[in-house]
Each structure stands twice: as C-alpha cells, then as structure tokens.
C-alpha atoms as a PDB file:
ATOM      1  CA  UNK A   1     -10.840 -10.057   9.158  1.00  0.00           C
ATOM      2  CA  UNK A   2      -7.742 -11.982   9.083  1.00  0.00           C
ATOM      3  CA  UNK A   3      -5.950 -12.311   5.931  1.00  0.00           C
ATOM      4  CA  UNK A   4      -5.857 -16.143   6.308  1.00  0.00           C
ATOM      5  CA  UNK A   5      -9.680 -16.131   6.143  1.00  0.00           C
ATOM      6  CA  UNK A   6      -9.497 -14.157   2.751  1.00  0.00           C
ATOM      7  CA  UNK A   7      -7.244 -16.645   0.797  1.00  0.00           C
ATOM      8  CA  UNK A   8      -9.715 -19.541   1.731  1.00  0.00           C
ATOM      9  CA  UNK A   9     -11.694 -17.512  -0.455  1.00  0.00           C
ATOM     10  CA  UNK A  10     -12.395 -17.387  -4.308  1.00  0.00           C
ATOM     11  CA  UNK A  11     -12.462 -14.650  -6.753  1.00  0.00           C
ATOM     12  CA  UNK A  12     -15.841 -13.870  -7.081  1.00  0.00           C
ATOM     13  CA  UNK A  13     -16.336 -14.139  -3.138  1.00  0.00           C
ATOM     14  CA  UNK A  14     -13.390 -11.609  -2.231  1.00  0.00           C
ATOM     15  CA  UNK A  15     -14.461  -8.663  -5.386  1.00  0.00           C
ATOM     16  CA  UNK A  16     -18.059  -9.036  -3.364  1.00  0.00           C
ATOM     17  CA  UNK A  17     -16.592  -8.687  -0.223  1.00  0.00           C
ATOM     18  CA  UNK A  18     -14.261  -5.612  -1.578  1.00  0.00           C
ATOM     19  CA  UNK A  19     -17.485  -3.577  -3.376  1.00  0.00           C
ATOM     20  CA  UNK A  20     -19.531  -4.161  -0.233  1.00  0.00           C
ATOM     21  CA  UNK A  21     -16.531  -2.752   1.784  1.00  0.00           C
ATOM     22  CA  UNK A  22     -15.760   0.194  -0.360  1.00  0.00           C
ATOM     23  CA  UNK A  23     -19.829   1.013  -0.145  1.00  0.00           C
ATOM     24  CA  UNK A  24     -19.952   1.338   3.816  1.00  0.00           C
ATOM     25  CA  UNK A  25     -16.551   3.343   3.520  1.00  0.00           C
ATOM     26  CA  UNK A  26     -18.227   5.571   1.188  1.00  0.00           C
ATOM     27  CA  UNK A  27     -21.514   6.016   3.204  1.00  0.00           C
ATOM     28  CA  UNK A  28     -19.145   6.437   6.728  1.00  0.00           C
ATOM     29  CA  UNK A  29     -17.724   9.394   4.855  1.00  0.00           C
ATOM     30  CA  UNK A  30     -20.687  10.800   4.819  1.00  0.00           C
ATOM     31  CA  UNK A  31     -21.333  10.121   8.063  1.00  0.00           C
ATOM     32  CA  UNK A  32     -18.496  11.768   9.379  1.00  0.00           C
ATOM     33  CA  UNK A  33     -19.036  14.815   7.475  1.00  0.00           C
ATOM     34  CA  UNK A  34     -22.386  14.754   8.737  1.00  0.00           C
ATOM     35  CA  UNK A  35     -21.267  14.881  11.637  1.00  0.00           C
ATOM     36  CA  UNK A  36     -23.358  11.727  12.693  1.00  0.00           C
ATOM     37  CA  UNK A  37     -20.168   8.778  13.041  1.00  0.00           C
ATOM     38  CA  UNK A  38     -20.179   7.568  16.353  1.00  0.00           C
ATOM     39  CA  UNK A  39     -17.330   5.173  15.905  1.00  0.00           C
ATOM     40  CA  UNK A  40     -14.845   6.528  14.141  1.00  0.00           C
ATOM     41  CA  UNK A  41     -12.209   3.947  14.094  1.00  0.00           C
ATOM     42  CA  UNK A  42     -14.484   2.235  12.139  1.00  0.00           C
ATOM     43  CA  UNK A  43     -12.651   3.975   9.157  1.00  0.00           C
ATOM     44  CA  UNK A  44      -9.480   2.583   9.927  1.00  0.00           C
ATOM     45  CA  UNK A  45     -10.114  -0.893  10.423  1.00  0.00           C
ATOM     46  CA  UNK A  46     -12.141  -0.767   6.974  1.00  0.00           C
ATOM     47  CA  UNK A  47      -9.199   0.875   5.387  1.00  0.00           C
ATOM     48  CA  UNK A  48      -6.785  -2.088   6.396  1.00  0.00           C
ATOM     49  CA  UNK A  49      -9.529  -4.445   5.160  1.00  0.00           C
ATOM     50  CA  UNK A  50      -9.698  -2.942   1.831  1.00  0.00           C
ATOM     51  CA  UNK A  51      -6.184  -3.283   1.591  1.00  0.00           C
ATOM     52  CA  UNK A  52      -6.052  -6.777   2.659  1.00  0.00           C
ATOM     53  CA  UNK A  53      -8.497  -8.106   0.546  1.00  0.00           C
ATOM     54  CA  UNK A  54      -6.580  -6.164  -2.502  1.00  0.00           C
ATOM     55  CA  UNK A  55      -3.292  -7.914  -1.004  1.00  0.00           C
ATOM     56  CA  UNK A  56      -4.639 -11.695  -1.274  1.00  0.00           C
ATOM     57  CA  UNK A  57      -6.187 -10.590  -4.907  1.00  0.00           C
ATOM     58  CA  UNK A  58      -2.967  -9.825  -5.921  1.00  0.00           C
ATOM     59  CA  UNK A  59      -1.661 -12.682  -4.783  1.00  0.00           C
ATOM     60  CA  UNK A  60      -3.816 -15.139  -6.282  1.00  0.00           C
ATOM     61  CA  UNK A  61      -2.949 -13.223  -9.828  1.00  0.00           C
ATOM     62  CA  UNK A  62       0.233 -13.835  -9.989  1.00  0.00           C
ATOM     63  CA  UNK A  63       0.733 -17.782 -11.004  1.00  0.00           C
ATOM     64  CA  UNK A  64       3.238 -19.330  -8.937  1.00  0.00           C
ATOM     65  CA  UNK A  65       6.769 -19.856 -10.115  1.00  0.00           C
ATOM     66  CA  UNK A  66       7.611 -23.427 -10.751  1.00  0.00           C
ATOM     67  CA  UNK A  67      10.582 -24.715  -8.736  1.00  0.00           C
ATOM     68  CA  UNK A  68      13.346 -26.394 -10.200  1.00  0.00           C
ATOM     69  CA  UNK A  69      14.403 -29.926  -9.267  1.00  0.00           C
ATOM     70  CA  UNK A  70      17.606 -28.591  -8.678  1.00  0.00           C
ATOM     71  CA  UNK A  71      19.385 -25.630  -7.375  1.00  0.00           C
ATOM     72  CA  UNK A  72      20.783 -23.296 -10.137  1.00  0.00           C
ATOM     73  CA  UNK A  73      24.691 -23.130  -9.325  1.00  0.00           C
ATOM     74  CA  UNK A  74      26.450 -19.589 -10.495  1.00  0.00           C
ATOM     75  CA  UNK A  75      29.632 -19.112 -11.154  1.00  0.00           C
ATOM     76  CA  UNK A  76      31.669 -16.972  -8.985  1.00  0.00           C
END
C-alpha cells in the first residue's frame, strides 16, 4: 500500500482500514506463536502499513499553515 493511495482517502475510510489491519496483526501473532505462520514477513509489511496509515492521519490533522503573500524579512 503506497502512501499516495492512503491520502486519496477520507477519515472514516483510513480508521477502517487501520482496525482491520491491527486485527490480522493481532490474529498473525497468534499464528506465529502457534507455530502455524507460513509467511512471516507478512508481519513486517503490516507493521509499515500500520504506520503509514497513522502517518497520513496525522497529516490530515494538522490544518495547513496559511502562506503569507509576502516573505517575512528579519533583521540581521
């Protein structure tokens, strides 16, 4: 999942898409301990898509800073 994909998305559709993710990490845990995982680099890549999705959340939070019409000049 690309990160580009994820800010085409809303609110709503990303916290979905983060609870289902955060489920089938949970139940791969198992797994593992279970010894039953087959792929375990499947961890991984949901890690970094956990962490994505949290990124782009974040990032729609914060309101954008409006830029001046002109540059601020400081003194030296």
């Amino acid at each position: 999942m690309l990160a580009s994909e994820l800010r085409g998305k809303d609110k709503e559709a990303l916290h979905s898409e983060l609870v289902g993710l955060q489920k089938e990490l949970f139940n791969i845990r198992f797994q593992r301990v279970s010894e039953q995982l087959k792929n375990t680099s499947r961890i991984r890549v949901i890690r970094h898509d956990i962490a994505r999705i949290k990124t782009v959340s974040s990032e729609m939070a914060r309101s954008p800073e409006p830029k001046s019409a002109k540059p601020v000049k400081r003194k030296k």
